[in-house]
PDB file of N, CA and C in Angstrom:
ATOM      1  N   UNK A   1      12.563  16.061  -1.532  1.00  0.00           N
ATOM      2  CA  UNK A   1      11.124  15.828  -1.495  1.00  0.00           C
ATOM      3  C   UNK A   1      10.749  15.269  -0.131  1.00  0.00           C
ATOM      4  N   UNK A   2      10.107  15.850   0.487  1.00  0.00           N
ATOM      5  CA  UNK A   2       9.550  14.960   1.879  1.00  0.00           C
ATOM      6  C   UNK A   2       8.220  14.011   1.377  1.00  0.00           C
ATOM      7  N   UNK A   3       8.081  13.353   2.696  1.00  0.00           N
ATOM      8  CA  UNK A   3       7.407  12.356   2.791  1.00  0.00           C
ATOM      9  C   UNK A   3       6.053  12.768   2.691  1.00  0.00           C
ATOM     10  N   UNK A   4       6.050  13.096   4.111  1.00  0.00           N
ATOM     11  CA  UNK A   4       4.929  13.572   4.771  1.00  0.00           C
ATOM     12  C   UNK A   4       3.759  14.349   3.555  1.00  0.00           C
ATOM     13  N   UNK A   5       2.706  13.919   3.482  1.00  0.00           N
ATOM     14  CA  UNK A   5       1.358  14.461   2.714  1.00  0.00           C
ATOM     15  C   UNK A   5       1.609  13.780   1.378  1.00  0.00           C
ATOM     16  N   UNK A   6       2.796  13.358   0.796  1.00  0.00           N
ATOM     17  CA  UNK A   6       2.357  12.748  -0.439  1.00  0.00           C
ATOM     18  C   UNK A   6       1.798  11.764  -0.484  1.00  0.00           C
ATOM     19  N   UNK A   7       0.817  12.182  -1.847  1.00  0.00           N
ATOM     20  CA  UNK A   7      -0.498  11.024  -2.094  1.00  0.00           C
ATOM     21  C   UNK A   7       0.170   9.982  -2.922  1.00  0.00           C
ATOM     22  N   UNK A   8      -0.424   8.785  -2.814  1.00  0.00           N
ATOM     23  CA  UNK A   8       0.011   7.094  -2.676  1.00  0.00           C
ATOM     24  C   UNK A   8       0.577   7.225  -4.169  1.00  0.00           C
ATOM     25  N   UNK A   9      -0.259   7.852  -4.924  1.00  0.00           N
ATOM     26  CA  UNK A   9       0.186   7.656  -7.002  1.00  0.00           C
ATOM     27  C   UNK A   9       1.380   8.760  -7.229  1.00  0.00           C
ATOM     28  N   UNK A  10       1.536   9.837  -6.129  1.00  0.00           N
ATOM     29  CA  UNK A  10       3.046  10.380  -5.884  1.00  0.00           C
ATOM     30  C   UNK A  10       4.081  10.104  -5.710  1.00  0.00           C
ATOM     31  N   UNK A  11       3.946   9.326  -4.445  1.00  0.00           N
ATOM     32  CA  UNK A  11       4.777   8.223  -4.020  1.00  0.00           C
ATOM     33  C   UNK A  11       5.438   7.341  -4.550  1.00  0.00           C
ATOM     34  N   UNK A  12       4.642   6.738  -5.821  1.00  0.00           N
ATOM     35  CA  UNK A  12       4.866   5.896  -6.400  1.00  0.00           C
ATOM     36  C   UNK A  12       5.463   6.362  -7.424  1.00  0.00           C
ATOM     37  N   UNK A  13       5.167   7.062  -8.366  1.00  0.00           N
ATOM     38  CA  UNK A  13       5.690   8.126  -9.576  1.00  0.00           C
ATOM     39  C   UNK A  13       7.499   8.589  -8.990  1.00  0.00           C
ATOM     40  N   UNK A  14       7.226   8.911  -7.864  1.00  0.00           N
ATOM     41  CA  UNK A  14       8.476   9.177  -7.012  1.00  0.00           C
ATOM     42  C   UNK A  14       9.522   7.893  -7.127  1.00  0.00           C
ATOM     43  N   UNK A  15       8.717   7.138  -6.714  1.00  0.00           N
ATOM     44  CA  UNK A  15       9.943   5.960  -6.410  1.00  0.00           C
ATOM     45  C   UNK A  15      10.236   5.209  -7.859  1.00  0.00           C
ATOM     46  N   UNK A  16       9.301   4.927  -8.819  1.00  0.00           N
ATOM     47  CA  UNK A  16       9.930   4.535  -9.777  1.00  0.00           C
ATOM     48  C   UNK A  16      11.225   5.277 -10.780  1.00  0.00           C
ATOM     49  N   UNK A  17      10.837   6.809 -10.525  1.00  0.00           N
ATOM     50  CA  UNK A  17      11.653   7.854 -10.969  1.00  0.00           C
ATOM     51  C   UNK A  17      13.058   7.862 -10.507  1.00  0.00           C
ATOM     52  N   UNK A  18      13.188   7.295  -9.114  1.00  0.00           N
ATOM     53  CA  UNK A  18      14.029   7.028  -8.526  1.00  0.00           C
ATOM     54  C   UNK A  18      14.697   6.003  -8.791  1.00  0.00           C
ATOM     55  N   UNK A  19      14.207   4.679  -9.015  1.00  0.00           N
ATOM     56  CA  UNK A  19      14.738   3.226  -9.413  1.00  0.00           C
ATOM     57  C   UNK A  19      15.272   3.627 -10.802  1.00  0.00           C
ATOM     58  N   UNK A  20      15.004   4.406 -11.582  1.00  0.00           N
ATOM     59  CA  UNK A  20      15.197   4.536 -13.174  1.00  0.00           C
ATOM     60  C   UNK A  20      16.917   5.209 -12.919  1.00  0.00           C
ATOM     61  N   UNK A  21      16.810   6.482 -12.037  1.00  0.00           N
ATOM     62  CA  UNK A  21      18.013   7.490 -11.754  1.00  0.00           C
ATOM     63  C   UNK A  21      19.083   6.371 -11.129  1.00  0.00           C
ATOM     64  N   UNK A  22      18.570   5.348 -10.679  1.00  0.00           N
ATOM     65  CA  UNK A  22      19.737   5.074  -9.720  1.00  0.00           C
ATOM     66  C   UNK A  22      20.256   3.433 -10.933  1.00  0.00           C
ATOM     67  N   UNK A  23      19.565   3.178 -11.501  1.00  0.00           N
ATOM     68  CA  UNK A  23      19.465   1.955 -12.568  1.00  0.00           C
ATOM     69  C   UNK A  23      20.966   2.509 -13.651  1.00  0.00           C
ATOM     70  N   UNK A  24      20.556   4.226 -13.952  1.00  0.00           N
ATOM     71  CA  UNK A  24      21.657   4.795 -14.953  1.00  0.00           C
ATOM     72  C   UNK A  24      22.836   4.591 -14.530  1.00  0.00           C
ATOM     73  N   UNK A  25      23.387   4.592 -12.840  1.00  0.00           N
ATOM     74  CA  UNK A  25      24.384   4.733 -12.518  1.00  0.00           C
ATOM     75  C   UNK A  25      25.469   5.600 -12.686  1.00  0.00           C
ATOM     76  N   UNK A  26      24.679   6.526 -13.007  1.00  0.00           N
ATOM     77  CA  UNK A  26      25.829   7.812 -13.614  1.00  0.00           C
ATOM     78  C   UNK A  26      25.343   8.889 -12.413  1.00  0.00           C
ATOM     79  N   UNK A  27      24.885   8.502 -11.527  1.00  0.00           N
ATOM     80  CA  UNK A  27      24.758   9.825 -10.095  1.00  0.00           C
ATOM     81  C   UNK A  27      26.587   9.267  -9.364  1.00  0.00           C
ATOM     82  N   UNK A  28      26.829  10.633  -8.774  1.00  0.00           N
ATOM     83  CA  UNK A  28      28.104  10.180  -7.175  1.00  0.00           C
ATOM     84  C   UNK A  28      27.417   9.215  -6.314  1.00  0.00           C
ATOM     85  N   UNK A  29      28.235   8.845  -6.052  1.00  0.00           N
ATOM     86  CA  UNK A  29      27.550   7.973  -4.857  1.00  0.00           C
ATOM     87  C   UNK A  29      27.029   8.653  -3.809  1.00  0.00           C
ATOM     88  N   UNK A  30      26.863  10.303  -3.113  1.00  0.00           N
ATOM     89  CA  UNK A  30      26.492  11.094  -2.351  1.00  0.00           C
ATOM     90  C   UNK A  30      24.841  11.243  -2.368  1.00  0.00           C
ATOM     91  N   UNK A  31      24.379  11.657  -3.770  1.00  0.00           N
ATOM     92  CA  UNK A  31      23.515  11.662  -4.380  1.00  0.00           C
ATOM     93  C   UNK A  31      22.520  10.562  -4.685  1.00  0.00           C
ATOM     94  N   UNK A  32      23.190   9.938  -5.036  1.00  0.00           N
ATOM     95  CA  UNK A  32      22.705   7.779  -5.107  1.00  0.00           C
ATOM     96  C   UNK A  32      21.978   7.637  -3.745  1.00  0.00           C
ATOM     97  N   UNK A  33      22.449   8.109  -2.072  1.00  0.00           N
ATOM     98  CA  UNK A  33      22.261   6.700  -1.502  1.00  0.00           C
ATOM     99  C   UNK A  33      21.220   8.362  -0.625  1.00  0.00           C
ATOM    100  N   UNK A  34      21.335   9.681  -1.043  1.00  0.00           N
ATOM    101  CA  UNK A  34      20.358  10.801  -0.932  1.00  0.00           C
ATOM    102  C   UNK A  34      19.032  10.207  -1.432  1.00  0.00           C
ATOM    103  N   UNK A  35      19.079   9.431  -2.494  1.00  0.00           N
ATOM    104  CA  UNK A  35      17.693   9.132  -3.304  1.00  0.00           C
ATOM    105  C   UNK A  35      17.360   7.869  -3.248  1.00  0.00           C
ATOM    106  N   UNK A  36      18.411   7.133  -2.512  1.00  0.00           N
ATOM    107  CA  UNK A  36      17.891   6.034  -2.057  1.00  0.00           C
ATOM    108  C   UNK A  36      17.180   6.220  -0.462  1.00  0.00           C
ATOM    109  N   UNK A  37      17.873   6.657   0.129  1.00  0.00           N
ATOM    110  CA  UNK A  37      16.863   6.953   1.477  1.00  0.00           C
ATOM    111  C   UNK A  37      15.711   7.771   1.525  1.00  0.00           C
ATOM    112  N   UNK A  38      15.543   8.798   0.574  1.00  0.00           N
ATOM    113  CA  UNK A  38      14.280   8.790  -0.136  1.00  0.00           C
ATOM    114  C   UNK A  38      12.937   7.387  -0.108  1.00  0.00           C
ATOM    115  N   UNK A  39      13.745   6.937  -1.432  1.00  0.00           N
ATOM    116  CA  UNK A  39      13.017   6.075  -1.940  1.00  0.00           C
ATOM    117  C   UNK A  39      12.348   4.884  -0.557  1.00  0.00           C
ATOM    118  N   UNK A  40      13.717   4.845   0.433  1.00  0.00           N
ATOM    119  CA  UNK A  40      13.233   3.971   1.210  1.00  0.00           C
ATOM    120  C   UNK A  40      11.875   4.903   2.269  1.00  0.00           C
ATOM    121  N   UNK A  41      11.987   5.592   2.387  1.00  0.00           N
ATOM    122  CA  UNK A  41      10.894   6.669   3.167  1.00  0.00           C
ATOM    123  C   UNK A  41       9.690   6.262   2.522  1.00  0.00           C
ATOM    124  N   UNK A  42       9.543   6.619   1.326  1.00  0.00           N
ATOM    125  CA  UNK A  42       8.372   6.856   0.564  1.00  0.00           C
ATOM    126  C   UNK A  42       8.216   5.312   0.684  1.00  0.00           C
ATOM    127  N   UNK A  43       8.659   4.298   0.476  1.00  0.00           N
ATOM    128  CA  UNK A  43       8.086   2.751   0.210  1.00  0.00           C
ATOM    129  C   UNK A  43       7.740   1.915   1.240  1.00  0.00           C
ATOM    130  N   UNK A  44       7.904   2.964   2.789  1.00  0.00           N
ATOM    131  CA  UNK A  44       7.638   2.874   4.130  1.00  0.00           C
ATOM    132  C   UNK A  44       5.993   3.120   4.275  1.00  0.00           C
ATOM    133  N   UNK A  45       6.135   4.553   3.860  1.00  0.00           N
ATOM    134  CA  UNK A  45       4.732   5.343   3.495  1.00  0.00           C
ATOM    135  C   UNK A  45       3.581   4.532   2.631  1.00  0.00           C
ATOM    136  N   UNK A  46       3.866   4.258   1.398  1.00  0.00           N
ATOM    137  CA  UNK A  46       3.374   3.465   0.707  1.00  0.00           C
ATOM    138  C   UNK A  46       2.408   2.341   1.255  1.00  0.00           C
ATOM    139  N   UNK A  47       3.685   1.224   1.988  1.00  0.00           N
ATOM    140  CA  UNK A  47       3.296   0.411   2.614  1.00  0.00           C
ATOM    141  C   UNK A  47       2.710   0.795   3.932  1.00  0.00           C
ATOM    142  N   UNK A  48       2.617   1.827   4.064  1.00  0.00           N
ATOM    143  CA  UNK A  48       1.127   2.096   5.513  1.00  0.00           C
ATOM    144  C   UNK A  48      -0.067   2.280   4.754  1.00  0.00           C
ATOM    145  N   UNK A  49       0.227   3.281   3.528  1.00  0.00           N
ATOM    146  CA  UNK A  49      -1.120   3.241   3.164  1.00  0.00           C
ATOM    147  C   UNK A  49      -1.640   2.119   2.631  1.00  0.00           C
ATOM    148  N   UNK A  50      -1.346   1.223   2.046  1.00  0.00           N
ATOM    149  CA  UNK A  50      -1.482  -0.193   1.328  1.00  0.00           C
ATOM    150  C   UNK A  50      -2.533  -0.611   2.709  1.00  0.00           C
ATOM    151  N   UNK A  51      -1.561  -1.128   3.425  1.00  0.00           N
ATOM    152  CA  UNK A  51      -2.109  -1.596   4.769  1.00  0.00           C
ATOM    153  C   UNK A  51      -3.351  -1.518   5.357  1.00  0.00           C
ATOM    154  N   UNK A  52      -3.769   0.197   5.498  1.00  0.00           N
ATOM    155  CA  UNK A  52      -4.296   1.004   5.565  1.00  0.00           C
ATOM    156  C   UNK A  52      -5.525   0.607   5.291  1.00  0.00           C
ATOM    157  N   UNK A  53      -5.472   0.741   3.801  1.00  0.00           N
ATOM    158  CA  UNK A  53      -6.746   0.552   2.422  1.00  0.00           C
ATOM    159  C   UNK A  53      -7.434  -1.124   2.778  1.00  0.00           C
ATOM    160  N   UNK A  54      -6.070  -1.931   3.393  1.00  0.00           N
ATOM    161  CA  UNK A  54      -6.525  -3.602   3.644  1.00  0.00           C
ATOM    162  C   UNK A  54      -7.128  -3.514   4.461  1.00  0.00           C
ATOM    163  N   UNK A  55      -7.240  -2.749   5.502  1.00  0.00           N
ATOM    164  CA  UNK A  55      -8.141  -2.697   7.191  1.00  0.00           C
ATOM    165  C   UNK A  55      -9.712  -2.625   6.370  1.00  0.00           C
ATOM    166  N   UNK A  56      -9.665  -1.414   5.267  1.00  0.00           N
ATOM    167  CA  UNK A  56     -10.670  -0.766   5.336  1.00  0.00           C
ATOM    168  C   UNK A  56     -11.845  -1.644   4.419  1.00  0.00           C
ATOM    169  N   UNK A  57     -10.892  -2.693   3.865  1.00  0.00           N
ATOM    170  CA  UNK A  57     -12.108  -3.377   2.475  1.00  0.00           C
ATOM    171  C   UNK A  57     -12.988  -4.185   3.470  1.00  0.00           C
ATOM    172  N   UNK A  58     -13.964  -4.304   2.725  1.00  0.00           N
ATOM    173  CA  UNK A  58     -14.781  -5.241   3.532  1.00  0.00           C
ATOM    174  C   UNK A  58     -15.377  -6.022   2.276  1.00  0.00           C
ATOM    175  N   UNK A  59     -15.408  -7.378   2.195  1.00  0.00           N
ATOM    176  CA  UNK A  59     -16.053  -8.055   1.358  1.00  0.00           C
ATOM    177  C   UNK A  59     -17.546  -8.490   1.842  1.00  0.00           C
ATOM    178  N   UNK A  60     -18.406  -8.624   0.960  1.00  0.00           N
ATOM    179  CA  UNK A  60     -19.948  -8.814   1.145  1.00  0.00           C
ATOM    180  C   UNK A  60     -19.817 -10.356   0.762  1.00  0.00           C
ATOM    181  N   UNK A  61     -20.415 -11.194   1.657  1.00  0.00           N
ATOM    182  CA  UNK A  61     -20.087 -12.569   1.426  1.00  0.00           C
ATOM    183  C   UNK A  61     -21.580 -13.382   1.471  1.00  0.00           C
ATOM    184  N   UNK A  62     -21.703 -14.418   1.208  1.00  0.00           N
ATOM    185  CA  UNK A  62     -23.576 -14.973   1.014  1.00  0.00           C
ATOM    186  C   UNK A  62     -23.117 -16.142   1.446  1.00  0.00           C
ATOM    187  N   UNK A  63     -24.244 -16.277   2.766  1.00  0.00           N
ATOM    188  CA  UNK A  63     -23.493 -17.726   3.329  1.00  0.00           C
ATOM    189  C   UNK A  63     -24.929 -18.763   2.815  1.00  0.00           C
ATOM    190  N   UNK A  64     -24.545 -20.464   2.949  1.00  0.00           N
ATOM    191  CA  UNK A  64     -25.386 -21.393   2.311  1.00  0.00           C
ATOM    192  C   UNK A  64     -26.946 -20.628   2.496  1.00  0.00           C
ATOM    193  N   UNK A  65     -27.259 -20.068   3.770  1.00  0.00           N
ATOM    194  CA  UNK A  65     -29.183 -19.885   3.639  1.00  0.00           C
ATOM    195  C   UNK A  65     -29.163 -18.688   2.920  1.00  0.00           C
ATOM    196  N   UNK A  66     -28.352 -18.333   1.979  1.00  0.00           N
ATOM    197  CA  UNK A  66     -28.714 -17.136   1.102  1.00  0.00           C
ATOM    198  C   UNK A  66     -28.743 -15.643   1.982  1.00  0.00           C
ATOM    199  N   UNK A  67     -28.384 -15.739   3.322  1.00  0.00           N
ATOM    200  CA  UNK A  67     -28.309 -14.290   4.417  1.00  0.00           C
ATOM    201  C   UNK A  67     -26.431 -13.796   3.603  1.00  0.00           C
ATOM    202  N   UNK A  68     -26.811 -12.904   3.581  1.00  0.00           N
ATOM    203  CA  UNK A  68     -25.655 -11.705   2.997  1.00  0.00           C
ATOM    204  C   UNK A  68     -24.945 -11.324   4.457  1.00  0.00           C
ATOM    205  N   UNK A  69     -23.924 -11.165   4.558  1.00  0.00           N
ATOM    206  CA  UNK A  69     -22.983 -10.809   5.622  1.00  0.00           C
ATOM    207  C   UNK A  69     -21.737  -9.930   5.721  1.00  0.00           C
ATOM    208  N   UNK A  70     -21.660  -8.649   5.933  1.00  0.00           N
ATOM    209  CA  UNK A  70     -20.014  -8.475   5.798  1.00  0.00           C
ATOM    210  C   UNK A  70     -18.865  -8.577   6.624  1.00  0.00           C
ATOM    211  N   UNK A  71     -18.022  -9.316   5.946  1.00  0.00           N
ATOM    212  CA  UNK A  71     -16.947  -9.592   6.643  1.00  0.00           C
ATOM    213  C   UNK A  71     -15.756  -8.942   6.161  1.00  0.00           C
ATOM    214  N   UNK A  72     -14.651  -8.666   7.058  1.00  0.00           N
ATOM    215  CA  UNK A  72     -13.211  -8.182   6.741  1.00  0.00           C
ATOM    216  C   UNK A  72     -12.604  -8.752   6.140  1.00  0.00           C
ATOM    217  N   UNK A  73     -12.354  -8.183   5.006  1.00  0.00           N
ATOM    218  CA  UNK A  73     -10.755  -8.910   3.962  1.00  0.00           C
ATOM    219  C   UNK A  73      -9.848  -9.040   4.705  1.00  0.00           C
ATOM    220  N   UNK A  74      -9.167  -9.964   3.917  1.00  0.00           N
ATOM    221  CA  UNK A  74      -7.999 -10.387   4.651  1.00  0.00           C
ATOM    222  C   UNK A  74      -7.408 -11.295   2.803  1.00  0.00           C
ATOM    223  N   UNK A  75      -6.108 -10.593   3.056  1.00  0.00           N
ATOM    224  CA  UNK A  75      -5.182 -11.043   1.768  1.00  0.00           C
ATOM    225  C   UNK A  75      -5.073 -12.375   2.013  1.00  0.00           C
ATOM    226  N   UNK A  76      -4.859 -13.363   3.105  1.00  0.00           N
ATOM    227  CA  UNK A  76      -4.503 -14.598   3.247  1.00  0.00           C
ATOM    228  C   UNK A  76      -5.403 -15.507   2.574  1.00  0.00           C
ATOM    229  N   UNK A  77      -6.397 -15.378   1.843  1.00  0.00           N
ATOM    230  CA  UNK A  77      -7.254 -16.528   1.439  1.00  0.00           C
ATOM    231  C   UNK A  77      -8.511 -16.382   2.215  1.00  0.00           C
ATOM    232  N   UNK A  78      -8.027 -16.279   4.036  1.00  0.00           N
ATOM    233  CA  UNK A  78      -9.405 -16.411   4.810  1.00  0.00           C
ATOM    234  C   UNK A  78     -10.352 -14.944   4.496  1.00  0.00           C
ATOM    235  N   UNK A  79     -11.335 -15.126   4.345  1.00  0.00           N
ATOM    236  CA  UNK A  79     -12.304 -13.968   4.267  1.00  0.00           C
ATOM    237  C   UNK A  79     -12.660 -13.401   5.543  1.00  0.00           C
ATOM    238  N   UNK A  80     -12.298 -13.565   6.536  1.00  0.00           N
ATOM    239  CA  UNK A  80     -12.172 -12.756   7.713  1.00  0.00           C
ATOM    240  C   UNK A  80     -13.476 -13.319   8.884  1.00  0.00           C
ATOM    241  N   UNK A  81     -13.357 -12.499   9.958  1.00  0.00           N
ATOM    242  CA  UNK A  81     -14.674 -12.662  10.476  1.00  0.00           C
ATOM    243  C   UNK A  81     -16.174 -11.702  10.289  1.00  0.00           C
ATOM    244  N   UNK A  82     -16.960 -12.853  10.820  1.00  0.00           N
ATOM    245  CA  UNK A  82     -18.609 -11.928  10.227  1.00  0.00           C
ATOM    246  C   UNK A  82     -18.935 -10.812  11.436  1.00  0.00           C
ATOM    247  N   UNK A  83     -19.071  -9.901  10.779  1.00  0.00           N
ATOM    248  CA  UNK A  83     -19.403  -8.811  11.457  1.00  0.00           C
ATOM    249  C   UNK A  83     -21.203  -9.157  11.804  1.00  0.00           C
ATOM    250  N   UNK A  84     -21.368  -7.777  13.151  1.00  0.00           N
ATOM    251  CA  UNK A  84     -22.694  -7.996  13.725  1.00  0.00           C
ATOM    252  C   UNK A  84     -23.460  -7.884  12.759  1.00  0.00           C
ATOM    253  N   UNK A  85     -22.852  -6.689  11.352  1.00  0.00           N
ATOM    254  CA  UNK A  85     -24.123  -6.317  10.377  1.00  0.00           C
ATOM    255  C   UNK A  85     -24.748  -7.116   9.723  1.00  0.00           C
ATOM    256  N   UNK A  86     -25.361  -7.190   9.214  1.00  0.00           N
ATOM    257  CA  UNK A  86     -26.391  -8.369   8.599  1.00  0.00           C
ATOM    258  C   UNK A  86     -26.662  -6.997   7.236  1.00  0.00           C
ATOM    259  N   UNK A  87     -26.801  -7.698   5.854  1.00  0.00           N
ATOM    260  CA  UNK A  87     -27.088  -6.974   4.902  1.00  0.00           C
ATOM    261  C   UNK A  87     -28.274  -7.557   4.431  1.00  0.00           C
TER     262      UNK A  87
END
């Protein structure tokens, strides 16, 4: 299976399918570490698109005078900085 063009819920369907095959322990080891470098590809991929999707959120935030603002997410807690837009 290549990497390249699979969509994120593919990817994922992929790699758990993979964790299950390699969990049985009944593959050669040839085959095993074939679907493990797989798996590591795709969870490379994954994690760009993840990433990706984090650039793109933007949270709508309301500061004390009631003016609406959007600012960039950010997973850390901080809600990012305020953009020029004004909502």
């Amino acid at each position: 299976m290549t990497v390249a063009g699979v969509k994120f819920e593919q990817a994922m369907a992929r790699l758990e399918a993979i964790v299950a095959e390699l969990e049985k322990g009944d593959l050669p080891l040839d085959e095993s570490l074939r679907i493990f470098e797989e798996g590591i590809r795709l969870s490379k991929n994954c994690l760009k698109v993840l990433e990706e999707a984090e650039r793109k959120i933007e949270v709508l935030v309301q500061d004390t005078n009631g003016k609406k603002h959007l600012r960039a997410f950010s997973s850390d807690g901080d809600e990012g900085r305020d953009s020029d837009a004004d909502v």
